[in-house]
ModelCIF file with pLDDT and N, C-alpha, C, O atoms, coordinates in Angstrom:
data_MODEL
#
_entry.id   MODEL 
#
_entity.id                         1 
_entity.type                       polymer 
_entity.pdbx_number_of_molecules   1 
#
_entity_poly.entity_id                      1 
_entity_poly.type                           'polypeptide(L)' 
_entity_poly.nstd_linkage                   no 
_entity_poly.nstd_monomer                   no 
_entity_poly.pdbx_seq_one_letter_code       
;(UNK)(UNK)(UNK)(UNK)(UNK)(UNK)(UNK)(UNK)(UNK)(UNK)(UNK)(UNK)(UNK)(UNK)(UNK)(UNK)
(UNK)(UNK)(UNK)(UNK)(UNK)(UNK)(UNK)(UNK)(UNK)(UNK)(UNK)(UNK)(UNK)(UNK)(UNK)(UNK)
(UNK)(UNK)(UNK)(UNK)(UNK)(UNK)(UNK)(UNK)(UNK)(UNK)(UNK)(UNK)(UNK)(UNK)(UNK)
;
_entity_poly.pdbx_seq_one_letter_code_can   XXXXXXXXXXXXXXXXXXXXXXXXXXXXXXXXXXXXXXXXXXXXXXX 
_entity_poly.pdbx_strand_id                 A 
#
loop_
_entity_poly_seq.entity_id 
_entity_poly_seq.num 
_entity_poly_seq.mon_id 
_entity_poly_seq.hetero 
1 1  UNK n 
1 2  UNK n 
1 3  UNK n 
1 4  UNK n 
1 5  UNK n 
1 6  UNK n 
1 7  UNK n 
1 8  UNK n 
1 9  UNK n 
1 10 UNK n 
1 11 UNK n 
1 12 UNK n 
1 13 UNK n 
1 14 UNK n 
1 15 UNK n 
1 16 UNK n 
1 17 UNK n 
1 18 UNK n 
1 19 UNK n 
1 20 UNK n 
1 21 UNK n 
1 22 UNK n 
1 23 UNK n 
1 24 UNK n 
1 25 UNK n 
1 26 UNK n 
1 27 UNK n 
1 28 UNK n 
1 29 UNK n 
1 30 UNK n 
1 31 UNK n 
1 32 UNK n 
1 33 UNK n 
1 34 UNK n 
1 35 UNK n 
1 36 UNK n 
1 37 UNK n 
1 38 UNK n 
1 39 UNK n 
1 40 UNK n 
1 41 UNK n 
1 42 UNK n 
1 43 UNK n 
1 44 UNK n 
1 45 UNK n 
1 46 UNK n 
1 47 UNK n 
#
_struct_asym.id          A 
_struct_asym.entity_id   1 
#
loop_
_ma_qa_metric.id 
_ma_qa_metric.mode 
_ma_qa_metric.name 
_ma_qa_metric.software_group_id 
_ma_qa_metric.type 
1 global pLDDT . pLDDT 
2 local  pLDDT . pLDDT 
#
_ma_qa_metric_global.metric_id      1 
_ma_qa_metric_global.metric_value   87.11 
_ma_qa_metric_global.model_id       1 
_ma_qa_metric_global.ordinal_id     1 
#
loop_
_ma_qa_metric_local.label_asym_id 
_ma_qa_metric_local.label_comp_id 
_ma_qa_metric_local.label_seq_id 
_ma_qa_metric_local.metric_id 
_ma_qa_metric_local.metric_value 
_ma_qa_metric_local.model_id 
_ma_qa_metric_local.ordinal_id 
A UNK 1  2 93.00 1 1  
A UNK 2  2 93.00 1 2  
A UNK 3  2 92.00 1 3  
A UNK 4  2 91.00 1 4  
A UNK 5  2 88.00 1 5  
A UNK 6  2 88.00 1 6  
A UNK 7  2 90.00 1 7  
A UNK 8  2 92.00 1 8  
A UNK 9  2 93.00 1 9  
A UNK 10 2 95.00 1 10 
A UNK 11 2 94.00 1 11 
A UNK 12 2 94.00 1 12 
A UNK 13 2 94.00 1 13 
A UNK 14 2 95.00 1 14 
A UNK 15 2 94.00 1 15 
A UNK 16 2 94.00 1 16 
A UNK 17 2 93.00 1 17 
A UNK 18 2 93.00 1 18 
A UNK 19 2 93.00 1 19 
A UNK 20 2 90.00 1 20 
A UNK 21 2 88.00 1 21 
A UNK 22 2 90.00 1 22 
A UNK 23 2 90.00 1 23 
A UNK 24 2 86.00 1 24 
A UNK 25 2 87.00 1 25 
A UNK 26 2 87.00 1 26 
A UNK 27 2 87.00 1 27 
A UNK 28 2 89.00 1 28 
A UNK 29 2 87.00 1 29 
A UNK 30 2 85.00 1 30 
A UNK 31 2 85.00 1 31 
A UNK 32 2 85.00 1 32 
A UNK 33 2 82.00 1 33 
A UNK 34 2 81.00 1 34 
A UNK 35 2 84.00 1 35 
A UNK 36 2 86.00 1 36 
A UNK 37 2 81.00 1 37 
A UNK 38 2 80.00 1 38 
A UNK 39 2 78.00 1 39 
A UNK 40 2 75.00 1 40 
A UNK 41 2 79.00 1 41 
A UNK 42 2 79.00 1 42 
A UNK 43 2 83.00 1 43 
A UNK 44 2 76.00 1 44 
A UNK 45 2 74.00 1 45 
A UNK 46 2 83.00 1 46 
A UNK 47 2 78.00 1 47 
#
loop_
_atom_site.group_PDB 
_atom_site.id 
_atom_site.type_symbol 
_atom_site.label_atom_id 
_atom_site.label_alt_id 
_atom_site.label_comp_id 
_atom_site.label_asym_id 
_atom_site.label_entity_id 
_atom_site.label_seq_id 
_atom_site.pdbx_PDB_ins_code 
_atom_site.Cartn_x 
_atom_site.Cartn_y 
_atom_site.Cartn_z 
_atom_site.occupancy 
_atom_site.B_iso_or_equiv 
_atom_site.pdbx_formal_charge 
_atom_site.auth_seq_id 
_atom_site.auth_comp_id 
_atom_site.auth_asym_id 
_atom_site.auth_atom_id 
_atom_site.pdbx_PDB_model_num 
ATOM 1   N N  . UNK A 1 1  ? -6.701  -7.314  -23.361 1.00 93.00 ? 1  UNK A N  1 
ATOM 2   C CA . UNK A 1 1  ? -7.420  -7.860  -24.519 1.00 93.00 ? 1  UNK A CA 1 
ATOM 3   C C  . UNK A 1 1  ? -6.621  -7.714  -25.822 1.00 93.00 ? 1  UNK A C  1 
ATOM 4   O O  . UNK A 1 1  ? -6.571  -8.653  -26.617 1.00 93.00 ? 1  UNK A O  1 
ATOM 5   N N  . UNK A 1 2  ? -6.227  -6.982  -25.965 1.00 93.00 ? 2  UNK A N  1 
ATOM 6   C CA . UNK A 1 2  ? -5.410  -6.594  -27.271 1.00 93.00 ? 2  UNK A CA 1 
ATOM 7   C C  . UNK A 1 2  ? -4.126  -6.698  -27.819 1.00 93.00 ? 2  UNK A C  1 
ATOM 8   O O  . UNK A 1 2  ? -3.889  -6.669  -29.026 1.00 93.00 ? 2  UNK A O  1 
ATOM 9   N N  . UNK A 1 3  ? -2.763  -6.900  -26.349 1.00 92.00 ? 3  UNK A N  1 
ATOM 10  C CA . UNK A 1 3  ? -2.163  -6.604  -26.453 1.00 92.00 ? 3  UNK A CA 1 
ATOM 11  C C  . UNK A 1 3  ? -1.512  -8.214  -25.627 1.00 92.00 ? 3  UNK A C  1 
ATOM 12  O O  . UNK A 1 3  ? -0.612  -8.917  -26.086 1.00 92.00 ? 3  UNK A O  1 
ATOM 13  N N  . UNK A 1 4  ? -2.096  -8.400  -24.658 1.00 91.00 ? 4  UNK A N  1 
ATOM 14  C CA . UNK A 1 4  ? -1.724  -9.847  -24.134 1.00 91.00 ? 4  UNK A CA 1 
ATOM 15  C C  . UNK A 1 4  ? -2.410  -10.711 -24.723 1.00 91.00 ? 4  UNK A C  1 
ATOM 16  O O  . UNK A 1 4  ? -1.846  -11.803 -24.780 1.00 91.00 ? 4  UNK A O  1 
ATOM 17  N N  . UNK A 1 5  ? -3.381  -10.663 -25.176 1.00 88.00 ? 5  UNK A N  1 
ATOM 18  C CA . UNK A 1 5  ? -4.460  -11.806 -25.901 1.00 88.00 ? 5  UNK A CA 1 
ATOM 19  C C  . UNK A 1 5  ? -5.659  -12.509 -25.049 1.00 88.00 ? 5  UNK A C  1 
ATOM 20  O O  . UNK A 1 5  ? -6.513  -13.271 -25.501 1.00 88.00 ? 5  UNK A O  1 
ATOM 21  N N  . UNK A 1 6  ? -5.516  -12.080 -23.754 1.00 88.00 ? 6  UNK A N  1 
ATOM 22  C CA . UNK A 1 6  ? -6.513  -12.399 -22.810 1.00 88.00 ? 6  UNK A CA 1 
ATOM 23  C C  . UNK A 1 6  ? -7.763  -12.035 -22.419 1.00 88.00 ? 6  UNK A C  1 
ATOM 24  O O  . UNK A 1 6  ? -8.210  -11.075 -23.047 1.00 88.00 ? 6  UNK A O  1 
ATOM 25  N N  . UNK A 1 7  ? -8.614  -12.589 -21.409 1.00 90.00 ? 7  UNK A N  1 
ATOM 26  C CA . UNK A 1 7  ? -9.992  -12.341 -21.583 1.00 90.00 ? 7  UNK A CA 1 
ATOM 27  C C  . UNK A 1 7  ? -9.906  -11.686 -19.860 1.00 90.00 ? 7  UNK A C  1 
ATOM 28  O O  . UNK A 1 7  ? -9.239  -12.073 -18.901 1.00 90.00 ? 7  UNK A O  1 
ATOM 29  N N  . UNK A 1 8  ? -10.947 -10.488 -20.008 1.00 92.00 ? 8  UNK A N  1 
ATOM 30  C CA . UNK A 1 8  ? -11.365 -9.726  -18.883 1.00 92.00 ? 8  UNK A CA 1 
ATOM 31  C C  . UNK A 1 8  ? -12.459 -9.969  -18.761 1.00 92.00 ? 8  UNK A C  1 
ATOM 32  O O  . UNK A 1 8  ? -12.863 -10.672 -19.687 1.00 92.00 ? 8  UNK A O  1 
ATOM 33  N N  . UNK A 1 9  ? -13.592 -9.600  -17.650 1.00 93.00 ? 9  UNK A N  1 
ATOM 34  C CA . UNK A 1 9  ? -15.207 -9.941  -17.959 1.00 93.00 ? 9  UNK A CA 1 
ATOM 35  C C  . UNK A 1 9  ? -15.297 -8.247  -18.083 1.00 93.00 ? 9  UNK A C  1 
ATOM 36  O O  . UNK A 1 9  ? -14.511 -7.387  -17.685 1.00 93.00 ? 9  UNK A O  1 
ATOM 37  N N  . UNK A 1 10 ? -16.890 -8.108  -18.973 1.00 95.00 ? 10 UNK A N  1 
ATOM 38  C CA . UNK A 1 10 ? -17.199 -6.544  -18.745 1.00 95.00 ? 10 UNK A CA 1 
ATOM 39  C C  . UNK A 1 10 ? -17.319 -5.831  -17.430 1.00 95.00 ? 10 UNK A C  1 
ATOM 40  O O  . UNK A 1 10 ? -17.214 -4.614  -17.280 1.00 95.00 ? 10 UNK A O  1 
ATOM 41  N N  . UNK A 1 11 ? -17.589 -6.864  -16.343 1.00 94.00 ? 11 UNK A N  1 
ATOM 42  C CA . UNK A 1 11 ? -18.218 -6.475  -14.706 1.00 94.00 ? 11 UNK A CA 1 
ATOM 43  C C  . UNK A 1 11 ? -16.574 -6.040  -14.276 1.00 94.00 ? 11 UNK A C  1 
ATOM 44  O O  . UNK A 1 11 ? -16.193 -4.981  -13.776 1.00 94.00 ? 11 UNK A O  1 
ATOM 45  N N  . UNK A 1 12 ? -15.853 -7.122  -14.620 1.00 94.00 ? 12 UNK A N  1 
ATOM 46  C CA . UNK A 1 12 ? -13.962 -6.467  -13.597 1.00 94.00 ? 12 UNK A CA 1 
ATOM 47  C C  . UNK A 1 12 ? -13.291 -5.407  -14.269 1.00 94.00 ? 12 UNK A C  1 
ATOM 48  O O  . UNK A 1 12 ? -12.415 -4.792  -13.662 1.00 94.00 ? 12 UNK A O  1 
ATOM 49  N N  . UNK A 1 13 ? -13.659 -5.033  -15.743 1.00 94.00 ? 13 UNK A N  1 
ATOM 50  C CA . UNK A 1 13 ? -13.406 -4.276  -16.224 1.00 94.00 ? 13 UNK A CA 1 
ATOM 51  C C  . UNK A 1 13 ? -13.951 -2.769  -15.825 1.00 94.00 ? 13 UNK A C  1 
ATOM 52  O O  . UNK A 1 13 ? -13.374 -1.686  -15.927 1.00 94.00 ? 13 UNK A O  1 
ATOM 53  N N  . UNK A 1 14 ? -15.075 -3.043  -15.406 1.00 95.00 ? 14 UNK A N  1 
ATOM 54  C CA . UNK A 1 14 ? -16.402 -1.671  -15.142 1.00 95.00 ? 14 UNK A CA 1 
ATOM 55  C C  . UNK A 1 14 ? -16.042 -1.621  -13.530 1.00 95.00 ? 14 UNK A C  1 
ATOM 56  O O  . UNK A 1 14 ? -16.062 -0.539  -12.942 1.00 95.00 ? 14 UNK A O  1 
ATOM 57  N N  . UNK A 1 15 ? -15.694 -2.912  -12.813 1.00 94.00 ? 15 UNK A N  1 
ATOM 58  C CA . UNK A 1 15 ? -15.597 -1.902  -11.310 1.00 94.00 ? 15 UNK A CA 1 
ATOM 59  C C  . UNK A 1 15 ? -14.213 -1.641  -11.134 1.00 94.00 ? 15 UNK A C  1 
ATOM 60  O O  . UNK A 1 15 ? -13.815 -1.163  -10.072 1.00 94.00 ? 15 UNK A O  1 
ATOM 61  N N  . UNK A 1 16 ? -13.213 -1.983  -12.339 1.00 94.00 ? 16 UNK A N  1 
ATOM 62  C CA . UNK A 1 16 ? -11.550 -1.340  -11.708 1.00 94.00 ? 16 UNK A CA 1 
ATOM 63  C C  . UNK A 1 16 ? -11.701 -0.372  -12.219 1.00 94.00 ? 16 UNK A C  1 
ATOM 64  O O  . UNK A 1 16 ? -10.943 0.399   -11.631 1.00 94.00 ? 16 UNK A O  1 
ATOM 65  N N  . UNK A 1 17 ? -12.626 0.596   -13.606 1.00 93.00 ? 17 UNK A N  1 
ATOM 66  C CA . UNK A 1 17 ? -12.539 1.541   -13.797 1.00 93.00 ? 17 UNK A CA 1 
ATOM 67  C C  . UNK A 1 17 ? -13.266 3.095   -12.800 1.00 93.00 ? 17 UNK A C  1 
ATOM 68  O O  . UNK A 1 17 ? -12.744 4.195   -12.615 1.00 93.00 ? 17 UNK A O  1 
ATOM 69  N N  . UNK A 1 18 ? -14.704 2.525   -12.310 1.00 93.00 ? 18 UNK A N  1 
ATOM 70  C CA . UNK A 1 18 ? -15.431 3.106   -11.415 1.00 93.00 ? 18 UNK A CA 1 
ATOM 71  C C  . UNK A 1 18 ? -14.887 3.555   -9.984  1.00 93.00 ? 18 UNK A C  1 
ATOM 72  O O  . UNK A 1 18 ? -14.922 4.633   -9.391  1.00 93.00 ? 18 UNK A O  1 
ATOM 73  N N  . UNK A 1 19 ? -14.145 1.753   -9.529  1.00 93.00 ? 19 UNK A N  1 
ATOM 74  C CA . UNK A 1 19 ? -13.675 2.206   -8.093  1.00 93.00 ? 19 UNK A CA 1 
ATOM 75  C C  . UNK A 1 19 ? -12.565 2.912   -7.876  1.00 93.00 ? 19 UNK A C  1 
ATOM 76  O O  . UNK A 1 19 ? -12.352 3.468   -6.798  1.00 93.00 ? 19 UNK A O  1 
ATOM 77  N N  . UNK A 1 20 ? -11.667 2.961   -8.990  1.00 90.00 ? 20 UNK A N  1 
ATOM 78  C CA . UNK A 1 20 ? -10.029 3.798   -9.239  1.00 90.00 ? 20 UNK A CA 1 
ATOM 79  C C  . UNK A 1 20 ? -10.878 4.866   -9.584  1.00 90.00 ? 20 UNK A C  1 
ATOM 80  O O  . UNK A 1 20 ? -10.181 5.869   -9.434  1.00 90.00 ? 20 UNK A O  1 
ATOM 81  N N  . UNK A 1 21 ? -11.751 5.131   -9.880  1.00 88.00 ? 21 UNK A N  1 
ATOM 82  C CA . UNK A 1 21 ? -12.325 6.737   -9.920  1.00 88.00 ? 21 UNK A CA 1 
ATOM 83  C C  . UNK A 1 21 ? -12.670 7.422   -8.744  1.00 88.00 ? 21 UNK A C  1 
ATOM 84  O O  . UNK A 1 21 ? -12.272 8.543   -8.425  1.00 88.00 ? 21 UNK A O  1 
ATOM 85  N N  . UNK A 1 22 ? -13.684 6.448   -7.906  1.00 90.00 ? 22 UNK A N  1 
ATOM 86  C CA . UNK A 1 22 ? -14.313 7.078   -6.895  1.00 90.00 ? 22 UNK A CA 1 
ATOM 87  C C  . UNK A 1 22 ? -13.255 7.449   -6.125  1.00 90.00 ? 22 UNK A C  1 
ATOM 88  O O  . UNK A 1 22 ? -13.240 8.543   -5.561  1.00 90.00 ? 22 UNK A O  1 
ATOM 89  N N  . UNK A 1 23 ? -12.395 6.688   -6.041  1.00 90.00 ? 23 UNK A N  1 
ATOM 90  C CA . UNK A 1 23 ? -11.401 6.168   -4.331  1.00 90.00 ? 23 UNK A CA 1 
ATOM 91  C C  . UNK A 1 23 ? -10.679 7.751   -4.431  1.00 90.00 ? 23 UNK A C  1 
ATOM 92  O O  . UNK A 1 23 ? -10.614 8.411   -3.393  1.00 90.00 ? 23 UNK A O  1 
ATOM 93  N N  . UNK A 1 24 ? -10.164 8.298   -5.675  1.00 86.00 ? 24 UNK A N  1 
ATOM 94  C CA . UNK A 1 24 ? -9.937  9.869   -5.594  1.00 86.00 ? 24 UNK A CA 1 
ATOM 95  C C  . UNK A 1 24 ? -10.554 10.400  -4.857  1.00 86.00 ? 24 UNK A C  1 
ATOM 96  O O  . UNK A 1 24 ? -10.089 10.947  -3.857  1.00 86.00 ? 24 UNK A O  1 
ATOM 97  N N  . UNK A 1 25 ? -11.876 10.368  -5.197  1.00 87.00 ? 25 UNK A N  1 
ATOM 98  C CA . UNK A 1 25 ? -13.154 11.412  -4.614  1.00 87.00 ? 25 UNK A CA 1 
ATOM 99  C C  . UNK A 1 25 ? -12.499 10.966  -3.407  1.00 87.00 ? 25 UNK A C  1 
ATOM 100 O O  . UNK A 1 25 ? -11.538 11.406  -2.775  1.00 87.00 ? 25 UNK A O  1 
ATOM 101 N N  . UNK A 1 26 ? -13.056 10.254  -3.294  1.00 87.00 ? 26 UNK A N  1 
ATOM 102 C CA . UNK A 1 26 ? -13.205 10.070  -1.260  1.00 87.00 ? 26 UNK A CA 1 
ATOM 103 C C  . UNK A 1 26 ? -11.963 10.983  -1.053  1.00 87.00 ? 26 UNK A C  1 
ATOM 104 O O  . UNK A 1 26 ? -12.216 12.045  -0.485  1.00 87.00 ? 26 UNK A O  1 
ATOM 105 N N  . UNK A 1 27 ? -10.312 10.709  -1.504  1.00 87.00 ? 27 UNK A N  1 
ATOM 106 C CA . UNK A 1 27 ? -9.401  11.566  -0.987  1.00 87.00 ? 27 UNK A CA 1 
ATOM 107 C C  . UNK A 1 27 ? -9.548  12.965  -0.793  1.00 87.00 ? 27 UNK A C  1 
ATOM 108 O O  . UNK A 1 27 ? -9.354  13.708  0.170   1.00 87.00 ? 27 UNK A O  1 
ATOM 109 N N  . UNK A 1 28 ? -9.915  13.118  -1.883  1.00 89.00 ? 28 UNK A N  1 
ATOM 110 C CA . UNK A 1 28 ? -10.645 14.617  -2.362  1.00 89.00 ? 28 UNK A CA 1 
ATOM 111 C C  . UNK A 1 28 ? -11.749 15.474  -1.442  1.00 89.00 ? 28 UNK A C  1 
ATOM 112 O O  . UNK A 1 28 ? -11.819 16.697  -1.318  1.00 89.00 ? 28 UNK A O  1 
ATOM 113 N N  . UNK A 1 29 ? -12.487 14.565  -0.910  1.00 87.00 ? 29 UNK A N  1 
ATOM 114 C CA . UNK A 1 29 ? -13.650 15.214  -0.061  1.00 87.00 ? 29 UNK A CA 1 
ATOM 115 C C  . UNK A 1 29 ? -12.943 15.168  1.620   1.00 87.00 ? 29 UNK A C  1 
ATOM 116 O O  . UNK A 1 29 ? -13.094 16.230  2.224   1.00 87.00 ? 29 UNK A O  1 
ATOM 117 N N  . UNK A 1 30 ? -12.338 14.252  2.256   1.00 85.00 ? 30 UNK A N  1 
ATOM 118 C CA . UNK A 1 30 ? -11.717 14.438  2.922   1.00 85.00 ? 30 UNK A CA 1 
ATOM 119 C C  . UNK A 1 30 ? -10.849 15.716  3.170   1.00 85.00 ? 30 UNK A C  1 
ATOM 120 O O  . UNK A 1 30 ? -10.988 16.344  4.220   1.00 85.00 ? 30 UNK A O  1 
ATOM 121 N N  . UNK A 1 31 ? -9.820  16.166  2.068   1.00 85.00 ? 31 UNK A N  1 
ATOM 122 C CA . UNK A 1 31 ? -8.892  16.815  2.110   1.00 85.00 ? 31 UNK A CA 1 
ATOM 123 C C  . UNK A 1 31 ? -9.569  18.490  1.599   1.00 85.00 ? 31 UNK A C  1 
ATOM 124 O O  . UNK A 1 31 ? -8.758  19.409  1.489   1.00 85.00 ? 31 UNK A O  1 
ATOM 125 N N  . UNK A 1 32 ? -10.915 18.727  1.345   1.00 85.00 ? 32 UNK A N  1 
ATOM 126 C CA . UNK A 1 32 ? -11.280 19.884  0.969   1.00 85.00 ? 32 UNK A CA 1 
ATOM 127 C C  . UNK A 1 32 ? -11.133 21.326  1.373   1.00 85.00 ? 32 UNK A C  1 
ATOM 128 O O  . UNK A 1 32 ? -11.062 22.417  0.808   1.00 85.00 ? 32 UNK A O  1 
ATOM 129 N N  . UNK A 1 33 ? -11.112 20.680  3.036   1.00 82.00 ? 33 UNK A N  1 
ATOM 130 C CA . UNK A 1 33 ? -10.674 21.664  3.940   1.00 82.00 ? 33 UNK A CA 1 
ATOM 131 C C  . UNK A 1 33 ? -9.567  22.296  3.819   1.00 82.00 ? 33 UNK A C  1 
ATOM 132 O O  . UNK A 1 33 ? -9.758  23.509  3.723   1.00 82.00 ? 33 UNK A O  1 
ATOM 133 N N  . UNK A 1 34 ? -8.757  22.066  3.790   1.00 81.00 ? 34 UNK A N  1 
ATOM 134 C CA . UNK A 1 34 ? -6.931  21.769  3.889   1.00 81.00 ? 34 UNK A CA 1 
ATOM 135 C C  . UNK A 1 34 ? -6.854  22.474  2.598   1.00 81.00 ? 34 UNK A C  1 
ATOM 136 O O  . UNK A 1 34 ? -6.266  23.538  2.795   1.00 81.00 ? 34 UNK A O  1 
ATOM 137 N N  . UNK A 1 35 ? -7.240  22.325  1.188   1.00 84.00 ? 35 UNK A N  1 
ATOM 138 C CA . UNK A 1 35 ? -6.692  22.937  0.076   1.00 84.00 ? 35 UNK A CA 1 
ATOM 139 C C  . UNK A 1 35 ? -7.517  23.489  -0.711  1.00 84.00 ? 35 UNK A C  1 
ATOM 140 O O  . UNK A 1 35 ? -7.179  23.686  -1.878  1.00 84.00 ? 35 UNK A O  1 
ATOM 141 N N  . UNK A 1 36 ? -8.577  23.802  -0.326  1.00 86.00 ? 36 UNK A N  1 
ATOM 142 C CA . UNK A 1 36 ? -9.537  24.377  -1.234  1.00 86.00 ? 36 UNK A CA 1 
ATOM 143 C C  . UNK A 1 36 ? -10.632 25.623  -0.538  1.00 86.00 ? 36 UNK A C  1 
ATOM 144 O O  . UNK A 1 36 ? -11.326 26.432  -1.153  1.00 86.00 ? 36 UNK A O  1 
ATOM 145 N N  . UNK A 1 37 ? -10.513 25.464  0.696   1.00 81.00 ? 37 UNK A N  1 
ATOM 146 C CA . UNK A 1 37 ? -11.305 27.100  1.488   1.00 81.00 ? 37 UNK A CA 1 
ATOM 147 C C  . UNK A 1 37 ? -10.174 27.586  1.674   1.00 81.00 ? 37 UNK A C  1 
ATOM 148 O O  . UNK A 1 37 ? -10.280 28.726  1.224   1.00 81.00 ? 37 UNK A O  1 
ATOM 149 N N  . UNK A 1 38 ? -8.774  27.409  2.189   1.00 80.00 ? 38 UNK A N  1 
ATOM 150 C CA . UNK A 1 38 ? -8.388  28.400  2.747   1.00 80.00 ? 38 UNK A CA 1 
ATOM 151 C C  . UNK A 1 38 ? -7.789  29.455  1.665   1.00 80.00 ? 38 UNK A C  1 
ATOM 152 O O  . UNK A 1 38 ? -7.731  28.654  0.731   1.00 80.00 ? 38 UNK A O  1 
ATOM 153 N N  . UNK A 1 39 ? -7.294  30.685  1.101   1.00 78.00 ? 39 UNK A N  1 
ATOM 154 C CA . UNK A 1 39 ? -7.485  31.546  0.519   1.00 78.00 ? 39 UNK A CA 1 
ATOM 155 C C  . UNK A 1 39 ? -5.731  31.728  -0.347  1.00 78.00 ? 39 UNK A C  1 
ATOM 156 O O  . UNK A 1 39 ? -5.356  32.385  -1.319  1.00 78.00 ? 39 UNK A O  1 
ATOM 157 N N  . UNK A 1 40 ? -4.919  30.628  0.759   1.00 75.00 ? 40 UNK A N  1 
ATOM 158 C CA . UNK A 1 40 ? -3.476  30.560  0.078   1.00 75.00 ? 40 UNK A CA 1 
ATOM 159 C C  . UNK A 1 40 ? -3.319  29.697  -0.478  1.00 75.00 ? 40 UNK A C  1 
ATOM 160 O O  . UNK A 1 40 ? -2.234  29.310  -0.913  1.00 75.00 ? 40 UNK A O  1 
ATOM 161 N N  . UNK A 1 41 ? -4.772  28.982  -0.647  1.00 79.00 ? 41 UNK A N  1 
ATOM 162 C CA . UNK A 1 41 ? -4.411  27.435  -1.669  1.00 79.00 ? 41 UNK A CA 1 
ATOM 163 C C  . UNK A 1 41 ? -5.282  28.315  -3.219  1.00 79.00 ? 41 UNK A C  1 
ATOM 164 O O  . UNK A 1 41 ? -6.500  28.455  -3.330  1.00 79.00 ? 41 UNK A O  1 
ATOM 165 N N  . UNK A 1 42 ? -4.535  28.646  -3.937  1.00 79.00 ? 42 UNK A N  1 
ATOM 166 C CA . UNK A 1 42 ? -5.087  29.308  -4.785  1.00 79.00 ? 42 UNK A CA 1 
ATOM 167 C C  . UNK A 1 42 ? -5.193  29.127  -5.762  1.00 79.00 ? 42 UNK A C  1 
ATOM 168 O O  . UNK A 1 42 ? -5.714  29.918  -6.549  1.00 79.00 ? 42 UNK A O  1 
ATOM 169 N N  . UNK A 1 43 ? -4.542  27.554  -6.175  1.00 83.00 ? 43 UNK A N  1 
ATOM 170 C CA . UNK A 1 43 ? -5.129  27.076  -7.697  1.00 83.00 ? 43 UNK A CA 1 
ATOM 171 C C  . UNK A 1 43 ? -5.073  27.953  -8.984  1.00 83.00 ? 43 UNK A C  1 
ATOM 172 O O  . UNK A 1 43 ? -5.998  28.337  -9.700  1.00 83.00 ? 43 UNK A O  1 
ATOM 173 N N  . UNK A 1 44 ? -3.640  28.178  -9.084  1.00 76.00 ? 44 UNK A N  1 
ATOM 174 C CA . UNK A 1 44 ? -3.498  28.887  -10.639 1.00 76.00 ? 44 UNK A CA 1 
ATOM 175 C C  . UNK A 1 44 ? -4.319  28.506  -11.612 1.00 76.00 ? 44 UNK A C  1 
ATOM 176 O O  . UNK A 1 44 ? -5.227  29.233  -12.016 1.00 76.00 ? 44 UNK A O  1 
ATOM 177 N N  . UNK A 1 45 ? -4.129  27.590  -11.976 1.00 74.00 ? 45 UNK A N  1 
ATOM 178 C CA . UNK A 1 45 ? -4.778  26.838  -13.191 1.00 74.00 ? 45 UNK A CA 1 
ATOM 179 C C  . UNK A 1 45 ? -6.080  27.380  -13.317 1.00 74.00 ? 45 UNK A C  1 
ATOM 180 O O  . UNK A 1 45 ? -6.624  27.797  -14.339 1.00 74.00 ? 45 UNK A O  1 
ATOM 181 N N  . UNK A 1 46 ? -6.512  27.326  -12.168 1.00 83.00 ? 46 UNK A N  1 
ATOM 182 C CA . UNK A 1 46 ? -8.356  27.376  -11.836 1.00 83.00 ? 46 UNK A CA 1 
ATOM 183 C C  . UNK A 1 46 ? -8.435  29.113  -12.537 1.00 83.00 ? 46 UNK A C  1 
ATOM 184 O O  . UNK A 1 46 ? -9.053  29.563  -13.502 1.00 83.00 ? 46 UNK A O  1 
ATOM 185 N N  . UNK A 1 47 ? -7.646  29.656  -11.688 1.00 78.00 ? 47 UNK A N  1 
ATOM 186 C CA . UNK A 1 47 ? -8.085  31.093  -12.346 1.00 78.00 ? 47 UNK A CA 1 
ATOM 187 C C  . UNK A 1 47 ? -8.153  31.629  -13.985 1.00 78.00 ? 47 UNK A C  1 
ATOM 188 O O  . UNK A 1 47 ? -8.521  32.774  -14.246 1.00 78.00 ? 47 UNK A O  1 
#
């Protein structure tokens, strides 16, 4: 919009932002096992 001069609709705008959000999650819930119970995945940051 701003920068090319072109038109988006609010709807393609609202589901590339929503579904590039969710589609993480899903990776995320999949992979929970693997990096987040076991006790050597220990997430500096987090502490």
């Amino acid at each position: 919009k701003a920068f090319y001069g072109r038109d988006i609709s609010f709807l393609a705008g609202w589901l590339l932002i929503i579904t590039t959000q969710v589609l993480g999650y899903g990776w995320a819930g999949i992979l929970r096992k693997y990096v987040v119970e076991p006790a050597h995945m220990w997430w500096p940051s987090t502490l």
